[in-house]
Protein backbone atom coordinates (compact mmCIF):
# COMPACT_ATOMS: atom_id res chain seq x y z
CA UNK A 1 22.33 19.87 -35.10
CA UNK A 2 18.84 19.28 -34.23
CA UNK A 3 16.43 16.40 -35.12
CA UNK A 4 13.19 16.62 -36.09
CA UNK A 5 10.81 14.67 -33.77
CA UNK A 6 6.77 14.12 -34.27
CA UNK A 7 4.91 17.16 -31.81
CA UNK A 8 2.33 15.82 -29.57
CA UNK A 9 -0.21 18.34 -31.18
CA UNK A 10 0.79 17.04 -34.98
CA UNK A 11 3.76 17.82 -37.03
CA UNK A 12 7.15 18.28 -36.31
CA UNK A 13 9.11 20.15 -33.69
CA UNK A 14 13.11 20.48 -33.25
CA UNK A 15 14.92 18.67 -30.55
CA UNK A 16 18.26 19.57 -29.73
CA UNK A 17 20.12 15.68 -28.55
CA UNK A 18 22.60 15.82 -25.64
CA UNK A 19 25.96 15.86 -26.59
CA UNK A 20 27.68 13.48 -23.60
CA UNK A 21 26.12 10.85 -21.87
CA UNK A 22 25.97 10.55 -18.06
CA UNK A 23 29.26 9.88 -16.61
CA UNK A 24 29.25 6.03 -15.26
CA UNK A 25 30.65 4.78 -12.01
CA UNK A 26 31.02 1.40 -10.79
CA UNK A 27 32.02 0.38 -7.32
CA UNK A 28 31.56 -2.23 -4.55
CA UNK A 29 28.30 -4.24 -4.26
CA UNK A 30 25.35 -2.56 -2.81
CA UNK A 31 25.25 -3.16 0.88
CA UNK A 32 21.48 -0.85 1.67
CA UNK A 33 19.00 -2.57 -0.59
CA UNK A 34 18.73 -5.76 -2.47
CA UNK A 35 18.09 -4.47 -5.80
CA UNK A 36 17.14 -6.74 -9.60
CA UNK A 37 16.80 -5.62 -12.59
CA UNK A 38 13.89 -7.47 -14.56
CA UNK A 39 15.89 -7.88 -17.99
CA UNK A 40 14.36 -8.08 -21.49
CA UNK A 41 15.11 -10.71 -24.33
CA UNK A 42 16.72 -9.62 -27.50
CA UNK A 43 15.07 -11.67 -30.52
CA UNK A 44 16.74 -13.36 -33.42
CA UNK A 45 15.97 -10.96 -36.72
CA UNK A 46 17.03 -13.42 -39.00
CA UNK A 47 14.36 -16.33 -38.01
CA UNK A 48 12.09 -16.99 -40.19
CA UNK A 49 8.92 -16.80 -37.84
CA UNK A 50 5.36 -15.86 -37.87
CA UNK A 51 2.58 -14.66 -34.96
CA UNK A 52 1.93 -17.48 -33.00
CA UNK A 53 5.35 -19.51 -33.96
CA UNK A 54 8.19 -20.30 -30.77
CA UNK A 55 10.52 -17.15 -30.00
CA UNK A 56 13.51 -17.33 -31.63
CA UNK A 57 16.15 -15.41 -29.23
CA UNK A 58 19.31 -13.76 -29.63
CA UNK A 59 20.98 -15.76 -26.99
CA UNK A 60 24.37 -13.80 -27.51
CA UNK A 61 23.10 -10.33 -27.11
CA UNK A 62 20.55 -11.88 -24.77
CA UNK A 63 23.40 -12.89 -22.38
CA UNK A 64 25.57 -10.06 -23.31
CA UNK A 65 22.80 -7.42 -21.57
CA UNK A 66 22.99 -9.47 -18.60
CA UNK A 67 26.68 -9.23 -18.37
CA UNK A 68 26.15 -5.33 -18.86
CA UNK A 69 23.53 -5.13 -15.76
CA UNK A 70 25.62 -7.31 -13.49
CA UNK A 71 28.80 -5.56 -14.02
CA UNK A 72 26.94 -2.37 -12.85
CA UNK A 73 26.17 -4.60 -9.76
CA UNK A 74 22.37 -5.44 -10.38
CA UNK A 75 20.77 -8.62 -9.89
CA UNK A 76 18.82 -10.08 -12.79
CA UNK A 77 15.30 -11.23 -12.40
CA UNK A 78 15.33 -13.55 -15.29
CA UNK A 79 12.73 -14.83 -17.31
CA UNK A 80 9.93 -12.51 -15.85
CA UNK A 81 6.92 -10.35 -17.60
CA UNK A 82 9.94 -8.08 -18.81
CA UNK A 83 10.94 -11.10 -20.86
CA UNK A 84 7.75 -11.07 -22.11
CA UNK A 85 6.68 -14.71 -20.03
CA UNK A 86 3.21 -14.87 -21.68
CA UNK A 87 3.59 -12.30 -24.61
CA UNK A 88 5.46 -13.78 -26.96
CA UNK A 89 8.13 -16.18 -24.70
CA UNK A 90 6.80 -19.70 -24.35
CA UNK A 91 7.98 -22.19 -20.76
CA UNK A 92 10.58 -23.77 -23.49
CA UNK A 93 11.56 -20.69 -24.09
CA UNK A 94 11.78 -19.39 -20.98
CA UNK A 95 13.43 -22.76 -19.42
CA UNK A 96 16.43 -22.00 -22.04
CA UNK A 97 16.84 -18.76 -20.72
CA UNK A 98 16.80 -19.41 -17.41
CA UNK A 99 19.12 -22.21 -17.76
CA UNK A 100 21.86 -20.04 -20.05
CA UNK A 101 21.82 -16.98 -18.01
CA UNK A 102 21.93 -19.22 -14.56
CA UNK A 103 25.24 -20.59 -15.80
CA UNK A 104 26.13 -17.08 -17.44
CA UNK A 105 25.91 -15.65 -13.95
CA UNK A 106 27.70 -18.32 -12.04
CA UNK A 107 30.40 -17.99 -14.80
CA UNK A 108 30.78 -14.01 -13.41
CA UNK A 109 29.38 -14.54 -10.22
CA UNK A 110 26.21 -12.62 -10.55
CA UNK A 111 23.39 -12.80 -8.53
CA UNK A 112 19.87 -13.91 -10.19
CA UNK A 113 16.03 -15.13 -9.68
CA UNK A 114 13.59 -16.66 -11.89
CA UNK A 115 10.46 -16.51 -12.79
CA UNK A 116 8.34 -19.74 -11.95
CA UNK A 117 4.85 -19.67 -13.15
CA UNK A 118 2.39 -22.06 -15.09
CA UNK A 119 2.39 -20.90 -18.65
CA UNK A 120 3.07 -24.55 -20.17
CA UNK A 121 -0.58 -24.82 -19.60
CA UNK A 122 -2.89 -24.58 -22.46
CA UNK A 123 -6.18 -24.91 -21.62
CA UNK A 124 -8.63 -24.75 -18.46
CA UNK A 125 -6.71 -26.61 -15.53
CA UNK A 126 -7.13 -28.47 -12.44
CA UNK A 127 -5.92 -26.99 -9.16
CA UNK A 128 -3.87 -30.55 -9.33
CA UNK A 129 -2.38 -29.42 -12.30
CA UNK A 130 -1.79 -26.03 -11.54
CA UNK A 131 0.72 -27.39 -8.39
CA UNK A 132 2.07 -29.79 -10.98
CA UNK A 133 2.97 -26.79 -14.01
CA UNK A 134 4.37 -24.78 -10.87
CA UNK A 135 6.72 -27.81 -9.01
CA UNK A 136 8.26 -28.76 -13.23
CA UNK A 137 9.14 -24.89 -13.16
CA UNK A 138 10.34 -24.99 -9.63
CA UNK A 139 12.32 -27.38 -10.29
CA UNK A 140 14.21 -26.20 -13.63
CA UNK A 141 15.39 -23.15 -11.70
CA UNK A 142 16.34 -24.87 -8.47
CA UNK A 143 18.47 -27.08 -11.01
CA UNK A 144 19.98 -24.33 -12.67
CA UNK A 145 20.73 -23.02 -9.68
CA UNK A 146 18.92 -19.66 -9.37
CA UNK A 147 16.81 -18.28 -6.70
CA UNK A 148 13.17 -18.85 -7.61
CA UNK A 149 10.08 -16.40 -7.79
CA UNK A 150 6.66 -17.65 -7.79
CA UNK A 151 4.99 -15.47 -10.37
CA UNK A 152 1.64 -14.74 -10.48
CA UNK A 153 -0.26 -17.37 -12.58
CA UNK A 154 -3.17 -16.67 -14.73
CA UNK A 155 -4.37 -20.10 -14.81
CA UNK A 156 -4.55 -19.79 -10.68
CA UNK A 157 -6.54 -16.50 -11.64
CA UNK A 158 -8.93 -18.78 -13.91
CA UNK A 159 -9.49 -21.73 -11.74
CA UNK A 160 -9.46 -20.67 -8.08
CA UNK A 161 -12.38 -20.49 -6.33
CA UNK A 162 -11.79 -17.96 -3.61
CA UNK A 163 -8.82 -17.46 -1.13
CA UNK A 164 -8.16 -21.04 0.05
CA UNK A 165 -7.51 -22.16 -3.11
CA UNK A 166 -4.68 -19.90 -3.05
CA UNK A 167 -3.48 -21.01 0.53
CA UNK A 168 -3.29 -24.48 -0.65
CA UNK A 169 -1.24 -24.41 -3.30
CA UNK A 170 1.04 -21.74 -2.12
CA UNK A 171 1.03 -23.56 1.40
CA UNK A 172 2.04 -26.89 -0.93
CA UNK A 173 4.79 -24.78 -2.99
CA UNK A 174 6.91 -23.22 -0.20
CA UNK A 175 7.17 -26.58 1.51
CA UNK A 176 8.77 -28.00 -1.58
CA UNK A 177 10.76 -25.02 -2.13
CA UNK A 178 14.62 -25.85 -1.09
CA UNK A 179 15.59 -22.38 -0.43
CA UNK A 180 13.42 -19.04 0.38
CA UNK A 181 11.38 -18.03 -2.89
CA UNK A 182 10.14 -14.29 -3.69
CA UNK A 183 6.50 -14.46 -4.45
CA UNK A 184 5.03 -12.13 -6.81
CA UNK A 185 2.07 -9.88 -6.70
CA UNK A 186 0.88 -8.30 -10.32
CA UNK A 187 -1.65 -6.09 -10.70
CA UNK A 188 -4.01 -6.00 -13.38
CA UNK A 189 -2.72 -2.79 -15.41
CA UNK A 190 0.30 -5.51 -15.71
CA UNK A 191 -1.78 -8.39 -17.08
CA UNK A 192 -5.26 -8.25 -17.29
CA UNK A 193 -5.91 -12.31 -16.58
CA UNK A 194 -4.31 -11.64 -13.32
CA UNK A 195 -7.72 -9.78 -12.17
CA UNK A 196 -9.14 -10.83 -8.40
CA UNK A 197 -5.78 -12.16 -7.82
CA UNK A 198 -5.32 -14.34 -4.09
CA UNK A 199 -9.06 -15.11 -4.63
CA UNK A 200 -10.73 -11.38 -4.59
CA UNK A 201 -11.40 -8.32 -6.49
CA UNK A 202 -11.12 -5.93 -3.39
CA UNK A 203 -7.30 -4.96 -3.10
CA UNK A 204 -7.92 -5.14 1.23
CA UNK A 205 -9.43 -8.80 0.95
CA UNK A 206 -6.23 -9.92 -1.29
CA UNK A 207 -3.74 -8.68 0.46
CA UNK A 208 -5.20 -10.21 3.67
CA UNK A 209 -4.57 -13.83 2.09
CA UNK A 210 -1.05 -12.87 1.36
CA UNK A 211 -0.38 -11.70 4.25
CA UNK A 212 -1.67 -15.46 5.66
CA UNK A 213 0.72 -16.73 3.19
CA UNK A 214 3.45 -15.20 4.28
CA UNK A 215 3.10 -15.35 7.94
CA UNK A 216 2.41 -19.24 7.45
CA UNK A 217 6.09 -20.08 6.07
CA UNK A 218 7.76 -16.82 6.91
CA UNK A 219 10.82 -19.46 6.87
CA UNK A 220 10.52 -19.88 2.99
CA UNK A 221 9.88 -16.42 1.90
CA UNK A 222 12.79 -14.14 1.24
CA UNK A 223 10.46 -11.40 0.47
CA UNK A 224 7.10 -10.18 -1.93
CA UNK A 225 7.37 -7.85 -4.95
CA UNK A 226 4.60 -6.18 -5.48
CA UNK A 227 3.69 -4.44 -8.57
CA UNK A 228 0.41 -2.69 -7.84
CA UNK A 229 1.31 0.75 -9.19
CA UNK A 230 0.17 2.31 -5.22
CA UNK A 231 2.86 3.43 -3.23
CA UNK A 232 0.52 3.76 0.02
CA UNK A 233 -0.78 -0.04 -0.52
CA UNK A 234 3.08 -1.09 -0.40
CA UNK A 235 3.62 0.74 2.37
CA UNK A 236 0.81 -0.30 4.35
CA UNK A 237 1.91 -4.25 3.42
CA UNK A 238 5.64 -3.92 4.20
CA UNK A 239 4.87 -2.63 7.70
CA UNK A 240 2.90 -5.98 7.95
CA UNK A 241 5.99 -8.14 6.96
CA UNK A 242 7.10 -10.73 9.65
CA UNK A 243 11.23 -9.73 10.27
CA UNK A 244 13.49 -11.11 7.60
CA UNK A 245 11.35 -10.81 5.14
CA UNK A 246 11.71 -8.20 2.31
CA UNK A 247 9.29 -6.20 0.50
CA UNK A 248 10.75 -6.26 -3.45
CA UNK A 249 8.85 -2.70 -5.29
CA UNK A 250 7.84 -3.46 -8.74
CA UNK A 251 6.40 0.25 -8.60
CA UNK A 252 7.97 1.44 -11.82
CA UNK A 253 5.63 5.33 -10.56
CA UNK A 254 6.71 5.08 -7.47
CA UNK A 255 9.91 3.66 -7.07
CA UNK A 256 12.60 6.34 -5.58
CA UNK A 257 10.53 7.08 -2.58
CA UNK A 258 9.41 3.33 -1.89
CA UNK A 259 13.08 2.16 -1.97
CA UNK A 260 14.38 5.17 -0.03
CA UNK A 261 11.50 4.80 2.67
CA UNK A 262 10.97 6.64 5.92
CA UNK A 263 11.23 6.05 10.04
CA UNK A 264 9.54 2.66 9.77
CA UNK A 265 11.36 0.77 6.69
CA UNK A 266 12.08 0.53 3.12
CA UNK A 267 11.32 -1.27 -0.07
CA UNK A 268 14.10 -3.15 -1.79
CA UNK A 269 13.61 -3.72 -5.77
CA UNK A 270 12.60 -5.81 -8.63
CA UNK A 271 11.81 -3.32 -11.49
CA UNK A 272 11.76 -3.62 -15.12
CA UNK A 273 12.43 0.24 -15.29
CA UNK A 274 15.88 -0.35 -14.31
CA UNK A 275 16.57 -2.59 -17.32
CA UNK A 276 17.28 0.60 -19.21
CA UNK A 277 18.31 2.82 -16.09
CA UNK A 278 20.66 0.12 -15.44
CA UNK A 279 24.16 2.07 -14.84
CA UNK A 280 21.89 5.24 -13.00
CA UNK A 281 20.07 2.72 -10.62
CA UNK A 282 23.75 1.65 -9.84
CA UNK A 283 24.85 5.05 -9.01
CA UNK A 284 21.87 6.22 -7.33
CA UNK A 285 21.90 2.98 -4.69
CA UNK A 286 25.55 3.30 -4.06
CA UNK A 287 24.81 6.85 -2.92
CA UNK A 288 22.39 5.74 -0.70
CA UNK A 289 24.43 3.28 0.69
CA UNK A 290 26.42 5.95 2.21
CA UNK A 291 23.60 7.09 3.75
CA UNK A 292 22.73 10.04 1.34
CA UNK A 293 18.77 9.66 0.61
CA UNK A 294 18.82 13.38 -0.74
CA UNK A 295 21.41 12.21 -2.89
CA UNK A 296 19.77 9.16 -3.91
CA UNK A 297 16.61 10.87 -4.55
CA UNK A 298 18.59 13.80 -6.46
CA UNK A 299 19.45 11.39 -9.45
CA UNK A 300 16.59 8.80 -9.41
CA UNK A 301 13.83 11.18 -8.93
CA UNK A 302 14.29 13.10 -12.99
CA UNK A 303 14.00 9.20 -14.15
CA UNK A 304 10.05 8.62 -13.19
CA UNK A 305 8.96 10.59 -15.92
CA UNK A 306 10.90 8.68 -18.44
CA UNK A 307 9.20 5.63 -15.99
CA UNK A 308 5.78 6.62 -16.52
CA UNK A 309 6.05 7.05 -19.91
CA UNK A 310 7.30 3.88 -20.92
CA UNK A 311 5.04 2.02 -18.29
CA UNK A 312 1.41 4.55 -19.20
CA UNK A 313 -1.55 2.51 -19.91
CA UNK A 314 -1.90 0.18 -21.43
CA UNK A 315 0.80 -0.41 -19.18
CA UNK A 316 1.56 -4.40 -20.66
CA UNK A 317 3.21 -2.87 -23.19
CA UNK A 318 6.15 -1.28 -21.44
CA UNK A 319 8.57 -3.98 -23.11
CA UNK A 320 8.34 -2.37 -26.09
CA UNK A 321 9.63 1.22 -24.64
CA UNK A 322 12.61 -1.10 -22.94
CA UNK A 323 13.62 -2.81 -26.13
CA UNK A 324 13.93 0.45 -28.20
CA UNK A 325 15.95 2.04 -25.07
CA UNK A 326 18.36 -0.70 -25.22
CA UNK A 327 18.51 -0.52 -29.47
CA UNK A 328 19.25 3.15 -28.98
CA UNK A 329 21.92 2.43 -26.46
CA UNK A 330 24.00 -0.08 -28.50
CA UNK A 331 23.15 -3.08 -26.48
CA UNK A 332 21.16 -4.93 -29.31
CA UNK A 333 21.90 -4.03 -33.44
CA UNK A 334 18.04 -3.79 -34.33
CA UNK A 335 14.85 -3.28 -33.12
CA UNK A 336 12.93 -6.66 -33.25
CA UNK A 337 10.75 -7.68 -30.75
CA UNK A 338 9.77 -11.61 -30.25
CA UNK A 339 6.27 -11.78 -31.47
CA UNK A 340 6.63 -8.70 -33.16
CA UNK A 341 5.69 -6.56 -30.15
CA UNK A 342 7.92 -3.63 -31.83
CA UNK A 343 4.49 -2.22 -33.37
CA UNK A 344 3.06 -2.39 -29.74
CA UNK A 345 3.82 1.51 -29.07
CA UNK A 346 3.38 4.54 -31.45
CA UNK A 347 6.07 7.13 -33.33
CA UNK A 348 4.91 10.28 -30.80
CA UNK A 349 5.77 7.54 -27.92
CA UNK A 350 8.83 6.11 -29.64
CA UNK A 351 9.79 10.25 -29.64
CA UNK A 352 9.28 11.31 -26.26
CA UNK A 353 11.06 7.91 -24.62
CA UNK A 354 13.85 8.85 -26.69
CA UNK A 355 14.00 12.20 -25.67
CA UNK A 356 13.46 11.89 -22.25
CA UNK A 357 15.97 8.65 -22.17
CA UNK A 358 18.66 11.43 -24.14
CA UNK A 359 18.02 14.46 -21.45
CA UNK A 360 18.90 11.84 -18.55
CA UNK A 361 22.14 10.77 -20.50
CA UNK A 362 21.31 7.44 -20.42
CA UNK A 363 22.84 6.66 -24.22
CA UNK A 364 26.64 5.62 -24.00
CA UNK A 365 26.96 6.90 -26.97
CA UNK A 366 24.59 9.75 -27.87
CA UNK A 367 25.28 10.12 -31.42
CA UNK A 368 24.73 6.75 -32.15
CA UNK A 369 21.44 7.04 -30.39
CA UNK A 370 20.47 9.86 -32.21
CA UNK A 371 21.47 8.22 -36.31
CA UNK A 372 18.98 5.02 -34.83
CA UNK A 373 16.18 8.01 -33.70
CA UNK A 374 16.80 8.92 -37.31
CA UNK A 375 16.64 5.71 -38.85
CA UNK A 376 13.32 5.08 -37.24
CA UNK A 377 11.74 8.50 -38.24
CA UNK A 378 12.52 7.30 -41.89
CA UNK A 379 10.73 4.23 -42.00
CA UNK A 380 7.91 6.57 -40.88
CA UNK A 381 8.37 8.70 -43.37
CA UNK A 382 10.20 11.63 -41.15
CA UNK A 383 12.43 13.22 -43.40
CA UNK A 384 15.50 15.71 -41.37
């Protein structure tokens, strides 16, 4: 039977669900590319909270979805924009999660990074205590025994001056850092605040200060993700990488060519988008482990549209497309967002994720997808 989904010209139009799901492999661990997932929270519906109030989080189902992506052999970027650091996800928040899903992947032997930013701060700050909001965050995840990623911080954004501002207190963060860190490029369309990031508004200028970054303690950087939404801009940067170091895509429009590559290198990845291509990404690297880019490219390629619908301007709100994904798939019982970021996308866009997430088979358990797709349509007043 068919369901009735909104038309993007008005009214309704029939669409006919898939009947299986895509069959699921699991195998060794990726030995091509270093690939993360950035994983999504799933929020407490029983809280009693309002706008504004501390996330209350699932914790169970939370952890559970991180079991789910490293069993598939992903690594979990933890406690990242995905988790919704800044939109509704406080630092104590965040510092629980990290802390939980540190010892949750220890427990299993997963791999993980996590986010280290500034967002305990409040109000205007000093460069002083900029360092300062950075080292307390440094420090929870060294503790907890995860690899670290220097986010991009908006109150950096606010208070820098120009470039060296930026050199000094990266320059001051990588000597503290114990191990290699992932530092963290993202682009506007991601967060606005994040405009004129590494102290200029011209994309060349910026990416010559990271570049100086880099190439100053190429010792303590495992690698840069950059989420810029330009596949020729990553290309252009990764060629520039001293040896060792990795360049992480965040391109969720880009993503199967970047991490493929060509003659001169590859991108490895940090992407939100596989949060709900989880078991696909899986597949698709293990093919190109053997070597088979055509192959890899045959099964990742059909997911960018699915990609650049969830991730289509204004682009922020992507973690609203993820969280309904995962509801349809089974991996959370509702559809509750922390700070009610559920309302952040419309029905028409609600329809076409779901349809697009259905053709690629990427419900276990289509039928149960399909009576939530329902469910949803009712509250909007979609009767079948």
């Amino acid at each position: 039977m068919s369901i009735q989904l909104p038309a993007e010209t008005g009214g309704l139009r029939a669409y006919q669900p898939r009947a299986q799901p895509l069959a699921r492999t699991t195998g060794a661990p990726f030995t091509s590319r270093t690939v993360f997932a950035a994983a999504h929270v799933v929020a407490d519906p029983y809280a009693d909270v309002s706008p504004g109030s501390p996330a209350a989080v699932d914790w169970d189902a939370t952890l559970a979805f991180r079991r789910h992506l490293w069993a598939h052999g992903l690594g979990v970027a933890e406690a990242m924009d995905t988790a919704q650091r800044g939109m509704g996800l406080d630092w104590a928040g965040a510092a629980e999660l990290i802390r939980r899903s540190a010892a949750e992947a220890k427990a299993v032997g997963g791999r993980i990074a996590c986010g280290v930013g500034t967002d305990q701060l409040t109000a205007p700050a000093s460069l002083a205590e900029i360092r300062t909001a950075y080292e307390e965050q440094l420090a929870v995840v060294e503790e907890s025994g995860g690899q670290a990623i220097l986010m991009a911080s908006r109150a950096l954004a606010a208070t820098a001056s120009g470039p060296e501002d930026y050199l000094e207190v990266y320059g001051h963060l990588l000597r503290q850092a114990s191990e290699p860190v992932i530092l963290h490029w993202l682009g506007p369309m991601f967060d606005p605040a994040l405009e004129g990031y590494w102290g200029s508004p011209g994309l060349d200028a910026a990416t010559e200060v990271l570049v100086q970054v880099i190439a100053a303690h190429p010792d303590k950087v495992d690698g840069i993700k950059v989420s810029l939404l330009d596949a020729r801009r990553e290309v252009d940067l990764r060629r520039r990488l001293p040896r060792g170091v990795r360049c992480y895509t965040g391109d969720d429009f880009n993503y199967p060519e970047l991490i493929a590559g060509d003659e001169r290198g590859f991108s490895h990845a940090l992407l939100g988008i596989f949060d709900p291509l989880g078991p696909l990404a899986a597949q698709a690297v293990r093919v190109l482990d053997t070597g088979d880019a055509k192959g890899f490219r045959e099964l990742l390629d059909p997911t960018v549209e699915l990609s650049r619908h969830l991730f289509r301007t204004p682009t922020r709100f992507y973690k609203t497309g993820v969280v309904f994904l995962a509801w349809l798939a089974g991996h959370q019982a509702h559809f509750a967002m922390v700070g009610g970021l559920q309302s952040a996308r419309s029905l028409p866009h609600f329809a076409r994720a779901y349809e697009l997430a259905d053709g690629l088979g990427l419900f276990p358990d289509p039928e149960l997808a399909e009576t939530r797709m329902k469910t949803l349509l009712a509250l909007y007043g979609v009767t079948q």
